[in-house]
C-alpha atoms as a PDB file:
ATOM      1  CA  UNK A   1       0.000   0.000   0.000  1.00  0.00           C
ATOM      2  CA  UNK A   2       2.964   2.221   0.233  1.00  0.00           C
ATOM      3  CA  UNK A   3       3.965   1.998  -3.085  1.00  0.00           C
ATOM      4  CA  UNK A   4       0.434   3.760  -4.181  1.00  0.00           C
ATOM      5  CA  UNK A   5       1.633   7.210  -2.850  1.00  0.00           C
ATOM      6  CA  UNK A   6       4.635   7.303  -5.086  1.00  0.00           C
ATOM      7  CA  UNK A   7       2.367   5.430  -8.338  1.00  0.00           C
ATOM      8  CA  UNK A   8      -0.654   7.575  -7.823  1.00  0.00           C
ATOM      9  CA  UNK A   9       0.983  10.782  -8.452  1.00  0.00           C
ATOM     10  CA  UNK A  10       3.448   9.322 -11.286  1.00  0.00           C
ATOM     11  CA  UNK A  11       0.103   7.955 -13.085  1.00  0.00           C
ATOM     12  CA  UNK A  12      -1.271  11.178 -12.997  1.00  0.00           C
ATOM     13  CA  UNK A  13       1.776  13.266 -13.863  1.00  0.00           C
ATOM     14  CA  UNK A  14       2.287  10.445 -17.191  1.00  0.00           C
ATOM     15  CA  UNK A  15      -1.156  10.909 -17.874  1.00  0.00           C
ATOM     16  CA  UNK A  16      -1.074  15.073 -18.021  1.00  0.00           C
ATOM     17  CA  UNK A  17       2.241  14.954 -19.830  1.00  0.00           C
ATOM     18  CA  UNK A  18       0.322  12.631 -22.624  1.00  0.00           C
ATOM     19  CA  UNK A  19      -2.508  15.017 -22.384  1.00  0.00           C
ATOM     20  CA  UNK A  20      -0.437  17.858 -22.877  1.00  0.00           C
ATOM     21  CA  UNK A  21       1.325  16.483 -25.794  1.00  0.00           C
ATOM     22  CA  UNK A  22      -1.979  15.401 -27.534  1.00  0.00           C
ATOM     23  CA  UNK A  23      -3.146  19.094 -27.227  1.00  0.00           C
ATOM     24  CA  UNK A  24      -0.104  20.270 -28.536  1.00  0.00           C
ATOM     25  CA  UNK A  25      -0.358  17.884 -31.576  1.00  0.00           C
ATOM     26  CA  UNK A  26      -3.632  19.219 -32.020  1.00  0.00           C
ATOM     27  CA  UNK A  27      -2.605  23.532 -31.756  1.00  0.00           C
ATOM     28  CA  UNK A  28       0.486  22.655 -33.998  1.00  0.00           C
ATOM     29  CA  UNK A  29      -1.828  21.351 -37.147  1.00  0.00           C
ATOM     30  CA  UNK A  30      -0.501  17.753 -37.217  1.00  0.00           C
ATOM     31  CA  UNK A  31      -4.210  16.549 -37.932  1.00  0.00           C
ATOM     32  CA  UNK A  32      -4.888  18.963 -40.283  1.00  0.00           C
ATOM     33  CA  UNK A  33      -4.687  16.957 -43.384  1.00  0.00           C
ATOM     34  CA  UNK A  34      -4.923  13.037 -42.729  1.00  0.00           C
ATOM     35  CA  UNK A  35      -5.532  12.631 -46.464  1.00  0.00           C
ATOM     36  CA  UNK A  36      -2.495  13.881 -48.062  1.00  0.00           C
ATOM     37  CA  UNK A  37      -0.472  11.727 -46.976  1.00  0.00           C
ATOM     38  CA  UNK A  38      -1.903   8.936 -48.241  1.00  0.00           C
ATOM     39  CA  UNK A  39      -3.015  10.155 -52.041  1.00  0.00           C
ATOM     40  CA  UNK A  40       1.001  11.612 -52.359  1.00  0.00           C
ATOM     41  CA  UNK A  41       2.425   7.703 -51.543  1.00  0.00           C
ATOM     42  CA  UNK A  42      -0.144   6.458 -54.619  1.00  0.00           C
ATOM     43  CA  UNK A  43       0.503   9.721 -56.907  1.00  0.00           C
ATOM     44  CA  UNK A  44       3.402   8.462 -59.287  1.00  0.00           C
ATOM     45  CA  UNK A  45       5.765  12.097 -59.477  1.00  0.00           C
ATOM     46  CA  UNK A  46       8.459  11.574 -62.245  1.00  0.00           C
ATOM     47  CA  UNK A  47       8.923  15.477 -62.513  1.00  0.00           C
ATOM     48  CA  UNK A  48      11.351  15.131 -59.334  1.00  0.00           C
ATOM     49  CA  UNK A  49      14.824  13.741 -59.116  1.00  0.00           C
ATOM     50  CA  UNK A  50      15.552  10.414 -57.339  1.00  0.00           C
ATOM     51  CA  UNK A  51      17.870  10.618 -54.073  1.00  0.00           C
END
């Protein structure tokens, strides 16, 4: 039962940190376009060079 004071707080301190990160994701515009991505991997592009 001891070991609850020091995993209580570290649960809740993961789970705002994951919170706060998810939020972030969401004010930085990295859901904006979930489509994109997956028409440019289909869309054949010869115009640009190889690497």
């Amino acid at each position: 039962m001891n070991m609850l004071i020091f995993l209580i707080p570290i649960a809740l301190f993961l789970g705002g940190l994951g919170l706060f990160a998810f939020l972030w994701s969401l004010k930085s515009g990295q859901y904006d376009d979930l489509d994109g991505a997956a028409w440019r991997v289909i869309t054949d592009d010869e115009d640009k060079p190889a690497l």
